[in-house]
Protein backbone atom coordinates (compact mmCIF):
# COMPACT_ATOMS: atom_id res chain seq x y z
CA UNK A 1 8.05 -2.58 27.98
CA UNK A 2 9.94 -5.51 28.92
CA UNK A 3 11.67 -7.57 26.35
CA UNK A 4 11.11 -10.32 25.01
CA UNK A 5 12.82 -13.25 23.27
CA UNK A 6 10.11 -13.83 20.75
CA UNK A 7 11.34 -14.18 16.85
CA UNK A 8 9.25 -12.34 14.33
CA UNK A 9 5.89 -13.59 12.65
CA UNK A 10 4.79 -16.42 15.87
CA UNK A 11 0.91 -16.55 15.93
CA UNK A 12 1.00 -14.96 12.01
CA UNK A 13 1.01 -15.57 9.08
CA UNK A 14 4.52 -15.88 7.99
CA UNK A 15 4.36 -15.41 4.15
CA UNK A 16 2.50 -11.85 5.19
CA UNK A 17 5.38 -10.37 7.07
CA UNK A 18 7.50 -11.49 4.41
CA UNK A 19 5.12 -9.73 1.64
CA UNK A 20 5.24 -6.40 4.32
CA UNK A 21 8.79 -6.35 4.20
CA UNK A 22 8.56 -6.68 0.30
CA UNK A 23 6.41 -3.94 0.09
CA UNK A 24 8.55 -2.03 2.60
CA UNK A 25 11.72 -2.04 0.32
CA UNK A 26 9.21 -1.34 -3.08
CA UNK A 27 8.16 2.16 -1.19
CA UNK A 28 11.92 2.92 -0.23
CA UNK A 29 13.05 2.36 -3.88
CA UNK A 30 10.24 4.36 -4.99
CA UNK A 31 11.19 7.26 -2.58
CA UNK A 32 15.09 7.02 -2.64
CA UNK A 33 15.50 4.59 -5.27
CA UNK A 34 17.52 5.77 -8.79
CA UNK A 35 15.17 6.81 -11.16
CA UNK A 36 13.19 4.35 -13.15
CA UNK A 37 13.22 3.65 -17.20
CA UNK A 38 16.97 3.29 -16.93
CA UNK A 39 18.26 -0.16 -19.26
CA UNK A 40 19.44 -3.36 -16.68
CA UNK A 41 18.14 -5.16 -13.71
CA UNK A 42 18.06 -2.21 -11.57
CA UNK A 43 16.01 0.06 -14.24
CA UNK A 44 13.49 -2.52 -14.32
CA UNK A 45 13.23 -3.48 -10.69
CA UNK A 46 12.73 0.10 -9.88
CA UNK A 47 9.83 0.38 -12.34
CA UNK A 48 8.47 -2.46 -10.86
CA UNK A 49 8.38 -0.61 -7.50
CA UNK A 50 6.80 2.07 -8.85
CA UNK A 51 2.71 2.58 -8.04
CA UNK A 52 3.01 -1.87 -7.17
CA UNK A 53 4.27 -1.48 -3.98
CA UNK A 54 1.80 0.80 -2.67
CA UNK A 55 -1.37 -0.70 -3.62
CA UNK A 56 0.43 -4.02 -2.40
CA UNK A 57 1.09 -1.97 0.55
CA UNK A 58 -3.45 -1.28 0.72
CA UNK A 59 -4.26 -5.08 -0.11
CA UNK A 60 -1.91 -6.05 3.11
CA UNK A 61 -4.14 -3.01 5.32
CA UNK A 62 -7.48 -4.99 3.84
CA UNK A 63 -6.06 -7.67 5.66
CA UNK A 64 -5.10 -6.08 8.65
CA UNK A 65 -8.92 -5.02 8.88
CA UNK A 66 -9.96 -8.42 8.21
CA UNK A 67 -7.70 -10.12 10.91
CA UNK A 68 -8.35 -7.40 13.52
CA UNK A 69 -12.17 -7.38 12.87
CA UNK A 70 -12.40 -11.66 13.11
CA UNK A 71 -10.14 -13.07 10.03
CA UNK A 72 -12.60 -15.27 8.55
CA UNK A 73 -15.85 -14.94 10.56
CA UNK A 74 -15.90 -11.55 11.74
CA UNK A 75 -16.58 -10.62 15.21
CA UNK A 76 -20.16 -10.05 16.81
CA UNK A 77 -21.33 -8.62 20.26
CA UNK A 78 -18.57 -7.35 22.67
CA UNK A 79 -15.88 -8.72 20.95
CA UNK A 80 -17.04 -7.35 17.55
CA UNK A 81 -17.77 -3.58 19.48
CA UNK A 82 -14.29 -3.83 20.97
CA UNK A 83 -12.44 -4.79 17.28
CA UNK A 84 -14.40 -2.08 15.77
CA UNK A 85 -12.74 0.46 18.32
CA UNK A 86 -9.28 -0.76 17.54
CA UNK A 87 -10.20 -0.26 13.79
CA UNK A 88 -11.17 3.39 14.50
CA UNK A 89 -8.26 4.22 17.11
CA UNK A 90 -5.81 2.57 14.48
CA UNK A 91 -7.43 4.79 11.85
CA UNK A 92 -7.18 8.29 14.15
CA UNK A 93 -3.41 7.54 14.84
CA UNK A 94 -2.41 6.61 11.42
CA UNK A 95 -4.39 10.05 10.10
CA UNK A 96 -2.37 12.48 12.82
CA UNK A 97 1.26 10.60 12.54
CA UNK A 98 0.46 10.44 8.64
CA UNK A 99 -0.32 14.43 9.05
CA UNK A 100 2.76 15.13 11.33
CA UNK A 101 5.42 13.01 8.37
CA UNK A 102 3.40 15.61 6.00
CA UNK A 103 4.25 18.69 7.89
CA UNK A 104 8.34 17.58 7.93
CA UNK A 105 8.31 18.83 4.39
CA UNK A 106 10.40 15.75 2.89
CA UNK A 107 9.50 15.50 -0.97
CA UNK A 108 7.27 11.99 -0.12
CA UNK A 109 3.37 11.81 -0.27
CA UNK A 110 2.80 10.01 3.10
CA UNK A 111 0.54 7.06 2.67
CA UNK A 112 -0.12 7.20 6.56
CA UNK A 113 -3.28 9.88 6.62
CA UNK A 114 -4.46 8.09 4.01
CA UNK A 115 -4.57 4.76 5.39
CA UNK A 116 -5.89 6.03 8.27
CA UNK A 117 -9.27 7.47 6.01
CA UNK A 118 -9.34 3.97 4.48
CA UNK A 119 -9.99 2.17 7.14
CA UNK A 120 -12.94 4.36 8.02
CA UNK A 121 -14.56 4.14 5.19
CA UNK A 122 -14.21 0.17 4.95
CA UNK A 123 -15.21 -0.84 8.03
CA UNK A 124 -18.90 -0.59 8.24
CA UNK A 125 -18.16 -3.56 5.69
CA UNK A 126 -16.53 -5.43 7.86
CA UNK A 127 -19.14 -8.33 8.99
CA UNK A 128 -19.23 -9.18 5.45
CA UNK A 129 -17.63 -12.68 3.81
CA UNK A 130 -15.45 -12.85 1.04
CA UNK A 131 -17.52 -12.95 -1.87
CA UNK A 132 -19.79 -9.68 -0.91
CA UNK A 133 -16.20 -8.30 -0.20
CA UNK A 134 -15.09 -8.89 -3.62
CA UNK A 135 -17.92 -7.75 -5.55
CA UNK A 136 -17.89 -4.57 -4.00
CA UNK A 137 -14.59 -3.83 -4.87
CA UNK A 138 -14.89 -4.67 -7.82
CA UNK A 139 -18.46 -2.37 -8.13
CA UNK A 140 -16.04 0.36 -6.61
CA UNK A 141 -13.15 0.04 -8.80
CA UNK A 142 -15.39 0.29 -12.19
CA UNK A 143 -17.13 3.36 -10.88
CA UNK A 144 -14.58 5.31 -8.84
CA UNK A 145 -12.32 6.08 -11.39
CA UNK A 146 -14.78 7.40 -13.68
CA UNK A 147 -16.45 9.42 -10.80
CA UNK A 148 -12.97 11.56 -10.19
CA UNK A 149 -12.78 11.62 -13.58
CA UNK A 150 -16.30 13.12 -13.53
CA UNK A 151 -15.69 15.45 -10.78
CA UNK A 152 -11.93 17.15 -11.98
CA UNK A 153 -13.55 20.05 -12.94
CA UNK A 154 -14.86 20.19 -9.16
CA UNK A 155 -12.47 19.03 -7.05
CA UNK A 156 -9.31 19.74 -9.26
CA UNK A 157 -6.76 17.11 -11.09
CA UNK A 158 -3.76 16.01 -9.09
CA UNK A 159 -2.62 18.12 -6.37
CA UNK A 160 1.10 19.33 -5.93
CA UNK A 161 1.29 20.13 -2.22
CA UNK A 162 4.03 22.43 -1.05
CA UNK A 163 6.50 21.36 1.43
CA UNK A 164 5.12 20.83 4.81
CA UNK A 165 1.36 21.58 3.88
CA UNK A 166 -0.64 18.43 4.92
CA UNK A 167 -3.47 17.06 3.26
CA UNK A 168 -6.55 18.16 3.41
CA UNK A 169 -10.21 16.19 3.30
CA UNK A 170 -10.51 17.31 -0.56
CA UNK A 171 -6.89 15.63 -0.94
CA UNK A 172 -7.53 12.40 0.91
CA UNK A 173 -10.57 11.72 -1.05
CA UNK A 174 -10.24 12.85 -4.48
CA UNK A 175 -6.60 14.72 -5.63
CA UNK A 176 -3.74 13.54 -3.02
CA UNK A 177 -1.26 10.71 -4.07
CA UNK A 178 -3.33 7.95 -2.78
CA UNK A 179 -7.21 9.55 -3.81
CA UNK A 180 -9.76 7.44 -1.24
CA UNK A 181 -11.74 7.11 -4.06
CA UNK A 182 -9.69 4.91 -6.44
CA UNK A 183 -7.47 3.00 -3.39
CA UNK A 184 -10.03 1.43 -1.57
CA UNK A 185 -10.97 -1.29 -3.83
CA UNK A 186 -7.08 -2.10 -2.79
CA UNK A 187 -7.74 -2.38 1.07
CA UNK A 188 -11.70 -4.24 0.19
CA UNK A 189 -9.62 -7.20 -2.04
CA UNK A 190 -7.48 -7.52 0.74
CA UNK A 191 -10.04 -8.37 3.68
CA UNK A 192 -12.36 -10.58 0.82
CA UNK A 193 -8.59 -12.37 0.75
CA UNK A 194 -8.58 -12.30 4.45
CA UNK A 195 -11.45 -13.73 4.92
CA UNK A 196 -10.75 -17.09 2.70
CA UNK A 197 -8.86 -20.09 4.29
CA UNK A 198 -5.57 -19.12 3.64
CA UNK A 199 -4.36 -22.83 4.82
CA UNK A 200 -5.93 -24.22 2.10
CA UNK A 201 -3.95 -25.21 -0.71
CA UNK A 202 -7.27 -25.29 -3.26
CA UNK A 203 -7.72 -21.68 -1.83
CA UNK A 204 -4.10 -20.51 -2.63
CA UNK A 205 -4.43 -21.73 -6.33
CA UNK A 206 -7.73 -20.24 -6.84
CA UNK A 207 -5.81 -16.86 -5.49
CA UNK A 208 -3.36 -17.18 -7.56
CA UNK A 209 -5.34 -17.99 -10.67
CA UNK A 210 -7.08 -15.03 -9.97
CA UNK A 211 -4.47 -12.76 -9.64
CA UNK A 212 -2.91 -13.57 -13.16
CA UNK A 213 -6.33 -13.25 -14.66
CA UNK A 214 -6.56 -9.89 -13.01
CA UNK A 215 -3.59 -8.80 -14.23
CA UNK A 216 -3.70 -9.86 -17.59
CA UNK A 217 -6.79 -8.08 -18.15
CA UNK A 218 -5.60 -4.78 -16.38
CA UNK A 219 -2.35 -4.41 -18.32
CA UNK A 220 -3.33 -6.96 -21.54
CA UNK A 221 -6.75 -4.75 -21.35
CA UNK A 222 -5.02 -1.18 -21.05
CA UNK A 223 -2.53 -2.61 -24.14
CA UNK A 224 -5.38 -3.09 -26.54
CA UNK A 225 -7.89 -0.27 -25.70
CA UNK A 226 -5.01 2.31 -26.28
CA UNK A 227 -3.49 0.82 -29.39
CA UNK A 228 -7.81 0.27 -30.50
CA UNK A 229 -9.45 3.34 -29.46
CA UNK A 230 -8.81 6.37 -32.11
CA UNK A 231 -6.32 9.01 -29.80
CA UNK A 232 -6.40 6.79 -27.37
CA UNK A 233 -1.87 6.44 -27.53
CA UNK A 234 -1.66 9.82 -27.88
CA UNK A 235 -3.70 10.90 -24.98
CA UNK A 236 -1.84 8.73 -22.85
CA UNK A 237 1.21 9.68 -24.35
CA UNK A 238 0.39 13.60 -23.35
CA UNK A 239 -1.05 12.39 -20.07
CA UNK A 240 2.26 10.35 -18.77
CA UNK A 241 3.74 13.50 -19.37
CA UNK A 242 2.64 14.84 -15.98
CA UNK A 243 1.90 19.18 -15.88
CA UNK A 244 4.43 20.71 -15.06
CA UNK A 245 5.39 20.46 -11.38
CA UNK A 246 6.24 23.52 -9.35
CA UNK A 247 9.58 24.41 -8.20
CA UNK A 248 8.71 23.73 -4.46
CA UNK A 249 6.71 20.01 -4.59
CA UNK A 250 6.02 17.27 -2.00
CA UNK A 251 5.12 14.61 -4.69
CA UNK A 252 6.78 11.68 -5.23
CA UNK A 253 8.11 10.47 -8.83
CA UNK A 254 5.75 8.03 -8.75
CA UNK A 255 2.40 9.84 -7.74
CA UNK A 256 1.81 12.89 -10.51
CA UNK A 257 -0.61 10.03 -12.47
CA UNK A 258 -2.61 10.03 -15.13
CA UNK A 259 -5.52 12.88 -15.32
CA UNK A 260 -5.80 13.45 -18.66
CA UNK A 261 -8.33 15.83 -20.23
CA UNK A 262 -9.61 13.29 -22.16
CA UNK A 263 -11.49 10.24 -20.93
CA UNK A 264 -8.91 7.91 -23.22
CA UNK A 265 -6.27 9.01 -20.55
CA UNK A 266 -8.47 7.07 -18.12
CA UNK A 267 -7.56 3.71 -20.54
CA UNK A 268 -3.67 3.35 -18.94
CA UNK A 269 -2.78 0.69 -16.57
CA UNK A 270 0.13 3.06 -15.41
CA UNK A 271 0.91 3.05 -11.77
CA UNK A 272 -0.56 5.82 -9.77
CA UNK A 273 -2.70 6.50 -13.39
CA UNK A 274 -6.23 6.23 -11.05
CA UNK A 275 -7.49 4.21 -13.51
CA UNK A 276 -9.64 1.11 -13.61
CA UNK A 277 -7.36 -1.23 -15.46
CA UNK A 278 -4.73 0.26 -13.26
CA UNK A 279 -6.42 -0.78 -10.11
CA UNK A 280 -7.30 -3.97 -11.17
CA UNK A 281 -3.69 -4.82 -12.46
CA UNK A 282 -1.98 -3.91 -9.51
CA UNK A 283 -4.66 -5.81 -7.63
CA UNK A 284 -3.62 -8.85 -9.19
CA UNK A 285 -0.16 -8.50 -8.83
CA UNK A 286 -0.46 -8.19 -4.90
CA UNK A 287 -2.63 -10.85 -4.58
CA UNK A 288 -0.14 -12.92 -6.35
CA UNK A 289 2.62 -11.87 -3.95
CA UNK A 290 1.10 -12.44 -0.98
CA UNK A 291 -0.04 -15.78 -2.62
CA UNK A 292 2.97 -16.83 -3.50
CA UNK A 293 4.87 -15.80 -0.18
CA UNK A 294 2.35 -17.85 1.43
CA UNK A 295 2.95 -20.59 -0.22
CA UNK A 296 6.71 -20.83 -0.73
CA UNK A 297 6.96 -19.86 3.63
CA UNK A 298 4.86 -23.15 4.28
CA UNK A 299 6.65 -25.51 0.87
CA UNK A 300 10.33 -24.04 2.06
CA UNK A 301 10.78 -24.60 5.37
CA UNK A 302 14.35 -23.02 5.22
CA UNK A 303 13.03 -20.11 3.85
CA UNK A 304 11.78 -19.17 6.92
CA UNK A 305 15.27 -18.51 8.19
CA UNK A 306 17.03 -17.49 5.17
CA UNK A 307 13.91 -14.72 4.71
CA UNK A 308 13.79 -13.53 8.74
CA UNK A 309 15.22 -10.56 8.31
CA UNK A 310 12.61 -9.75 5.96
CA UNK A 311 10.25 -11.18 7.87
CA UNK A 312 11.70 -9.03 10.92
CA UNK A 313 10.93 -5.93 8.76
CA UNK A 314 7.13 -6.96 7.73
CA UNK A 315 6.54 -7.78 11.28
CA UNK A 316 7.18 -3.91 12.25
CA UNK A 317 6.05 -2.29 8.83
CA UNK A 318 4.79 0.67 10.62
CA UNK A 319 8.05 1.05 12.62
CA UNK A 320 9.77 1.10 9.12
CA UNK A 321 7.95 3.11 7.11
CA UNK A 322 8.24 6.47 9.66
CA UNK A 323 11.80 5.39 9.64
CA UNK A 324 12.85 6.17 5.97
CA UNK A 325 10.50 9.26 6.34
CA UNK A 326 12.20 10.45 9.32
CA UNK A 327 15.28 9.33 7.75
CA UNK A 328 14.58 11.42 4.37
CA UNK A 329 13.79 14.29 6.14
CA UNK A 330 17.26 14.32 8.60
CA UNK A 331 19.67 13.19 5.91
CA UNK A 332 17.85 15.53 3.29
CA UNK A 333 18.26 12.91 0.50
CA UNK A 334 17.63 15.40 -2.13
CA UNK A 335 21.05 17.18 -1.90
CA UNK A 336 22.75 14.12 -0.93
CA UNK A 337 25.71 13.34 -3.50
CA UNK A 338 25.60 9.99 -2.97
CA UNK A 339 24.27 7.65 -6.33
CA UNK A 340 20.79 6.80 -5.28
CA UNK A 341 21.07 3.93 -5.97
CA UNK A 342 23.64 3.26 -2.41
CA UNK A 343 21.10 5.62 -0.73
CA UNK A 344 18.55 3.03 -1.11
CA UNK A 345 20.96 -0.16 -0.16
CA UNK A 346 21.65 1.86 2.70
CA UNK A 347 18.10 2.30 4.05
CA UNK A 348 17.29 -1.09 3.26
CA UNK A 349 20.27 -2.88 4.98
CA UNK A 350 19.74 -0.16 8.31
CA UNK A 351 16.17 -1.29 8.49
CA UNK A 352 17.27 -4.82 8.54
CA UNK A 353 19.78 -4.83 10.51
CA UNK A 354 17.88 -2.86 13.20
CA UNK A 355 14.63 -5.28 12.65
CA UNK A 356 16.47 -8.25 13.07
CA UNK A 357 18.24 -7.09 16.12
CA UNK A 358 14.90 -5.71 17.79
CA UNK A 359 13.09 -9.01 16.91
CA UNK A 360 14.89 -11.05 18.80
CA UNK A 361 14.18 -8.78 22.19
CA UNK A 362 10.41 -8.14 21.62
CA UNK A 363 7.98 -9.28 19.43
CA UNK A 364 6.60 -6.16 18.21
CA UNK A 365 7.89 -2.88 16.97
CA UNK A 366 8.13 0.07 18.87
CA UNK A 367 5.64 1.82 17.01
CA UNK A 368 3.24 -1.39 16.79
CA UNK A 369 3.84 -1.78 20.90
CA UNK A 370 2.79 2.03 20.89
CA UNK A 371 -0.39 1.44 18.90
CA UNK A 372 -1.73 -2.07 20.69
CA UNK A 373 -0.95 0.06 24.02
CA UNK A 374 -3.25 2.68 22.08
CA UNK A 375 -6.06 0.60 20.78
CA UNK A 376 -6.20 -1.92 23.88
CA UNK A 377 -8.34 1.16 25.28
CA UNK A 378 -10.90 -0.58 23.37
CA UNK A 379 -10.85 -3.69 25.40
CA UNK A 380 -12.78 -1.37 28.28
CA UNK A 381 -15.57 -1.75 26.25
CA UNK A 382 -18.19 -3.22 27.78
């Protein structure tokens, strides 16, 4: 791999790296961050991380698909065969490193495996435009929830997997920290966003507009129906509770959810609560993110610079995320002394600092060099 002197986020969207890196630091505070609820700026930055960052994290893989499978007129014939293959190689990589992160035992639910199912099960979708995109996700978000509500006394509520056990196909669907069947609507928003004109400035405001609409209903929505519906507080109350988790767990804070045994626990907007008002709040929030990252990259020409190292961290997301893992997992972070709240400064300035450093030698993270040296397999193809 030779290097070279190519600065972060050339031939890309610029405001996207920027909202990677974003949602980069949102999963480390969630991980290693001080515990949220506590009064001050850091109490509520840290709630803000919590469930947000993740589903931000799925609306910026929809757009991954998107851009892979033809950004805004999808890819036909060879070139549409060959894109396809990267999609599925991508997904088979992301699946086993998500597996092997799983099997270190650090108390994280991996998001890896699971991305790697999502993009599966999104990409016979992938020829279509925007609108079909949408409307889909929004079919899927109204109906998934309330299947895995249906089928708990199947498949099981929330699952607390022990230390080193990996997930399983019953967890990746249904009961793991990131259940396939309430996250993709997250990853189908993001390649209907993909596949809009992204240049356009009547396009950015209609994003925008749309993501405080969606948000206002999902948490304005989830404010009235449990203060309206008889039990419906209380439920929720009982719900954000959580079961009891065992003494050996590989959950994260912000994954135990919202499985209540009554359907009024499926009314929360909570993060992580695998509920429709949920989904579609935290929907809205992303797309306002990457909106507005978008926007103030192209109206702020100095941000560009000022935000780099950000942007050096977005442009290798993959690269960062398996760092804190691996990072959590050497340093054991759980019987570290140190105030979490200078565990998390610390991962976030060592990312940086090594981003920005690698960025200006090569233009691509180890781990993304790794994968495109993986999934160019597909340009044999014929």
């Amino acid at each position: 791999m030779r290097p070279r002197p190519v600065p972060p986020g050339v031939g890309r969207l610029l405001g996207l790296d920027l909202a990677r890196g974003l949602a980069v630091f949102g999963m480390y505070a969630v991980h290693v961050g001080p515990a949220p609820g506590q009064d001050g700026v850091i109490g509520f930055l840290m709630e803000l991380a919590q469930g947000r960052s993740s589903a931000l994290f799925a609306v910026l893989a929809g757009l991954a698909v998107a851009l892979i499978t033809g950004r805004r007129t999808p890819k036909t014939g060879q070139a549409g065969r060959q894109a396809v293959a990267k999609v599925v190689i991508r997904a088979v990589i992301l699946m086993a490193l998500g597996t092997a992160l799983t099997m270190t035992g650090t108390p994280v639910v991996p998001i890896l495996a699971f991305y790697g199912l999502f993009f599966l099960l999104v990409l016979p979708l992938y020829r279509l435009g925007a609108k079909p995109l949408a409307l889909i996700a929004v079919g899927w978000a109204l109906v998934g929830p309330q299947l895995l509500y249906a089928l708990k006394p199947v498949v099981g509520g929330r699952v607390f997997l022990s230390y080193g056990q990996a997930d399983g196909p019953v967890s990746l669907f249904f009961t793991g920290g990131y259940p396939a069947l309430t996250w993709v609507p997250f990853v189908l928003a993001g390649m209907a966003v993909a596949r809009l004109d992204l240049a356009a400035t009547a396009v950015r405001i209609r994003l925008a507009l749309t993501g405080v609409a969606l948000a206002v209903t999902g948490y304005g929505g989830s404010w009235l129906a449990v203060r309206l519906v008889p039990g419906a507080a209380e439920a929720v109350r009982k719900a954000e509770e959580g079961p009891a988790m065992p003494a050996v767990s590989s959950v994260s804070p912000d994954s135990i959810g919202i499985f209540g045994d009554t359907p009024a626990g499926m009314l929360a907007s909570a993060p992580h609560s695998e509920a429709t008002l949920s989904i579609v709040a935290a929907t809205g929030v992303a797309i306002l993110v990457i909106t507005a990252w978008l926007s103030a990259v192209d109206a702020f020409p100095r941000l560009r610079h000022l935000a780099r190292p950000v942007i050096a961290v977005g442009s290798m997301s993959l690269t960062a995320y398996v760092y804190h893992i691996v990072a959590i997992w050497l340093l054991n972070t759980e019987e570290a002394t140190v105030p979490p709240l200078y565990v998390l400064l610390g991962f976030i300035v060592s990312v940086t600092v090594l981003a920005t450093v690698w960025s200006r030698f090569c233009r691509r993270g180890p781990l993304e060099w790794l994968m495109g040296r993986a999934t160019g397999i597909a340009r044999r193809i014929p």
